[in-house]
N, C-alpha and C. Protein backbone atom coordinates (compact mmCIF):
# COMPACT_ATOMS: atom_id res chain seq x y z
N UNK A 1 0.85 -1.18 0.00
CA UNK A 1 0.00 0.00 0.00
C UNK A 1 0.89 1.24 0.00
N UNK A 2 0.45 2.24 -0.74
CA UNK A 2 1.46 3.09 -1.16
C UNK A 2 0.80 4.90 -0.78
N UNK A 3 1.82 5.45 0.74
CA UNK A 3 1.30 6.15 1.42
C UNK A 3 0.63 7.30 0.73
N UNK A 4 -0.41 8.61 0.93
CA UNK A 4 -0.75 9.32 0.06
C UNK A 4 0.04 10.15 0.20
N UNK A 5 0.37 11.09 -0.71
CA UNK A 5 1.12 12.29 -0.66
C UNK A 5 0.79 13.29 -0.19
N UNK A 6 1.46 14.01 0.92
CA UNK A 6 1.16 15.27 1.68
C UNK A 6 1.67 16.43 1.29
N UNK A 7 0.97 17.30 0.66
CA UNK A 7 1.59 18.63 0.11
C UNK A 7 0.87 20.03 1.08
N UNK A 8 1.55 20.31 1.84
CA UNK A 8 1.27 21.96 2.57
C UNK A 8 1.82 22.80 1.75
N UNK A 9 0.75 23.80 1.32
CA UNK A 9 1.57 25.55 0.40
C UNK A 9 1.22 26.08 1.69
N UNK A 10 1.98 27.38 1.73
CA UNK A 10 2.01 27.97 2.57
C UNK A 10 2.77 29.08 2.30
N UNK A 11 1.80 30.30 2.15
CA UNK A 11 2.30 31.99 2.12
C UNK A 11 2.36 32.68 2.79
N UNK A 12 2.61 33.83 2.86
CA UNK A 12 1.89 35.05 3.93
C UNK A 12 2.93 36.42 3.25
N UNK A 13 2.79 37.60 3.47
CA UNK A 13 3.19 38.76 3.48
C UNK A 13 4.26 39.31 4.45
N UNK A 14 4.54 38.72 5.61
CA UNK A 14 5.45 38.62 6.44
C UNK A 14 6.39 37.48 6.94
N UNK A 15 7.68 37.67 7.04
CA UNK A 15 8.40 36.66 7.66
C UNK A 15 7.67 35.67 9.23
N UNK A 16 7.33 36.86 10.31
CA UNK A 16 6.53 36.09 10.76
C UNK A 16 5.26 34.95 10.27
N UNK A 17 4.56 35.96 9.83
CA UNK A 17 3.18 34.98 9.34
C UNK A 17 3.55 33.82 8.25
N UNK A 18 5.05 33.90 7.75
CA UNK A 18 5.51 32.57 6.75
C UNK A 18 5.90 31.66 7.76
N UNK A 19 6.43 32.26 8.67
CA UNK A 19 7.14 31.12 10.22
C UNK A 19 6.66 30.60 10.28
N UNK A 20 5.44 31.32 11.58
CA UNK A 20 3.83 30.12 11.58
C UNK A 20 3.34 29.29 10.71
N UNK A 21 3.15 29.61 9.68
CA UNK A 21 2.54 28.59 9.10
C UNK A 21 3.44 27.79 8.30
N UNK A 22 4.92 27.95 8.25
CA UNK A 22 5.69 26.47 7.97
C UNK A 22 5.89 25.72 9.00
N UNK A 23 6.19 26.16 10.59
CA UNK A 23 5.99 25.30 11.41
C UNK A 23 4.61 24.46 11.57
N UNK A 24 3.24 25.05 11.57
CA UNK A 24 2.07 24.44 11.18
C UNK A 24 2.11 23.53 10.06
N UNK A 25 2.55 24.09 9.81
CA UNK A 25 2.55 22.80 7.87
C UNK A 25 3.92 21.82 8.28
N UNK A 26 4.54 21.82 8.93
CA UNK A 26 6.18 21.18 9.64
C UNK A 26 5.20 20.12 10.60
N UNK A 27 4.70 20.53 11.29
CA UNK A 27 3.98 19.97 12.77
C UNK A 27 2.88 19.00 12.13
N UNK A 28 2.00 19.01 10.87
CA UNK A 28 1.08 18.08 10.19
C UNK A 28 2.20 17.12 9.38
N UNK A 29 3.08 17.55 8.65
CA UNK A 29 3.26 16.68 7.84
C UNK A 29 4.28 15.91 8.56
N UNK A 30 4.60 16.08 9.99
CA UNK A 30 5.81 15.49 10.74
C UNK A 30 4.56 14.04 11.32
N UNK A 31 3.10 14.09 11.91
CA UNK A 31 2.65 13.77 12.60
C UNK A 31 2.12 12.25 11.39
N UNK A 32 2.41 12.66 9.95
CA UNK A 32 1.98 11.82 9.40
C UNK A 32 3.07 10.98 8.48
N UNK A 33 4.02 11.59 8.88
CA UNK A 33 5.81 11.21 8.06
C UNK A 33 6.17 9.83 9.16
N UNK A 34 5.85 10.30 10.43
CA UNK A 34 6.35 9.78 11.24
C UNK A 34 5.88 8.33 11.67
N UNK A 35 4.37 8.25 11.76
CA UNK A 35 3.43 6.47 12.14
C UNK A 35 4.20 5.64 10.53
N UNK A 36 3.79 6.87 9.72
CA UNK A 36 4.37 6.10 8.35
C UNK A 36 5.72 5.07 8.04
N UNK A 37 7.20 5.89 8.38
CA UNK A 37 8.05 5.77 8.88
C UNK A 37 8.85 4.88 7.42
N UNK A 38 8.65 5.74 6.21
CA UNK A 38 8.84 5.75 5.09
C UNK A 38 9.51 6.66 4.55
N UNK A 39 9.19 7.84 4.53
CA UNK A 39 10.04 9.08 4.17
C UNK A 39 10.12 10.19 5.01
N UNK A 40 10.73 11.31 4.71
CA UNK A 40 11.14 12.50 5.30
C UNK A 40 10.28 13.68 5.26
N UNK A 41 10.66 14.58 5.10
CA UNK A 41 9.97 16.14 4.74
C UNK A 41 10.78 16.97 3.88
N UNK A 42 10.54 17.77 2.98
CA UNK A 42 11.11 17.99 2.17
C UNK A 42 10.43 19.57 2.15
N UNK A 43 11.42 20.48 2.36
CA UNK A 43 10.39 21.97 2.23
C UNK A 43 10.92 22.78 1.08
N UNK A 44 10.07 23.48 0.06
CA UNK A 44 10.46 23.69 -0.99
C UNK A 44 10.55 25.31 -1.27
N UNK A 45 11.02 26.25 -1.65
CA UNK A 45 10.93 27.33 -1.07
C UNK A 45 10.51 27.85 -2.72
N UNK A 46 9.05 28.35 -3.07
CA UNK A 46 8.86 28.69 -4.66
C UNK A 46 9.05 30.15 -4.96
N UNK A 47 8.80 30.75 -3.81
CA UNK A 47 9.23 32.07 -4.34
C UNK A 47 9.54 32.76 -2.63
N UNK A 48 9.51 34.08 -2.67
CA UNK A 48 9.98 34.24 -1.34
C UNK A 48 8.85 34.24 -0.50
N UNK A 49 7.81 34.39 -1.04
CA UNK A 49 6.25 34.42 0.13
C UNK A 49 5.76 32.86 0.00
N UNK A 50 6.17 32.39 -0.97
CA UNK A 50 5.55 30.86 -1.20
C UNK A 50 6.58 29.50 -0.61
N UNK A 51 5.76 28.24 -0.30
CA UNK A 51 6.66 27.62 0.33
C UNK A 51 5.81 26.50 0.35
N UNK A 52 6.20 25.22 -0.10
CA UNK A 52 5.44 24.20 0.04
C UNK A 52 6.51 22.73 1.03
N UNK A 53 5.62 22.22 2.08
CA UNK A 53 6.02 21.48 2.69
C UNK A 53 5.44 19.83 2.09
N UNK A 54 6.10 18.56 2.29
CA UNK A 54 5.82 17.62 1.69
C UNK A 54 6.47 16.40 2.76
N UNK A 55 5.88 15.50 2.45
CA UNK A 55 6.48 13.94 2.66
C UNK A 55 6.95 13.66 1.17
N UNK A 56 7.78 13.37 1.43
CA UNK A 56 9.00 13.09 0.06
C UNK A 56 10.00 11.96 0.26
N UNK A 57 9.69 11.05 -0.95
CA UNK A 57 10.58 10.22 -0.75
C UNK A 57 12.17 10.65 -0.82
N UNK A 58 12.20 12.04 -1.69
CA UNK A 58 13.48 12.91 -1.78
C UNK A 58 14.17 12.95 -0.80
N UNK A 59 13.23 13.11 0.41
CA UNK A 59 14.23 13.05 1.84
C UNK A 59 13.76 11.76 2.90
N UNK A 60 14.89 11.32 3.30
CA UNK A 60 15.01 10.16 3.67
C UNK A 60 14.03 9.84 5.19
N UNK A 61 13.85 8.57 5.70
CA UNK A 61 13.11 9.09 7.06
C UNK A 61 13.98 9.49 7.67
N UNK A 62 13.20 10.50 8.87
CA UNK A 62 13.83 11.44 10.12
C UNK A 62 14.51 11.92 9.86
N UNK A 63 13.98 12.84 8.51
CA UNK A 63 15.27 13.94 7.84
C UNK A 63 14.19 14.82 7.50
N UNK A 64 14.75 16.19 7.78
CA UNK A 64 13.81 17.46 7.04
C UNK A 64 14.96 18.22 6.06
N UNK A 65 14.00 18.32 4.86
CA UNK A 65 15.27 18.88 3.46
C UNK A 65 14.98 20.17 3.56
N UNK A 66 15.67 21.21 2.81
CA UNK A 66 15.18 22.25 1.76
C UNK A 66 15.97 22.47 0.95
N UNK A 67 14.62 22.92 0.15
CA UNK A 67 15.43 23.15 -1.08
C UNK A 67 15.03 24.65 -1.90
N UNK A 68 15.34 24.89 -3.37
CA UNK A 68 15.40 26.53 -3.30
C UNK A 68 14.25 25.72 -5.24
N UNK A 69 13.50 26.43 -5.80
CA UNK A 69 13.45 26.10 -6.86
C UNK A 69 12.67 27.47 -7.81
């Protein structure tokens, strides 16, 4: 059985309000990376307000990536 894929976007207008909600989007996709115990997290940075968090086989378990794209 082949886990579903977890994708968090996550913007905001401020450095704070991007914090919060990558740790929020960090804190879901950790809670479901983790029972899984298959892959990592992988955070993707799309522009400077944009930011998508993931379970990724890209990053290994009990590893959090980033990357720039």
């Amino acid at each position: 059985m082949r886990p579903l894929r977890r994708i968090y976007t996550v913007t905001g207008e401020t450095w704070q309000t991007i914090e919060n909600h990558l740790n929020q989007a960090l804190d879901q996709a950790l809670a479901h990376a983790v029972p899984e115990g298959l892959h990592g997290i992988m955070v993707t940075r799309r522009t400077s307000t944009s930011f998508t968090v993931e379970i990724s086989p890209d990053a290994s378990y009990g590893m959090t990536m980033e990357r720039w794209e």
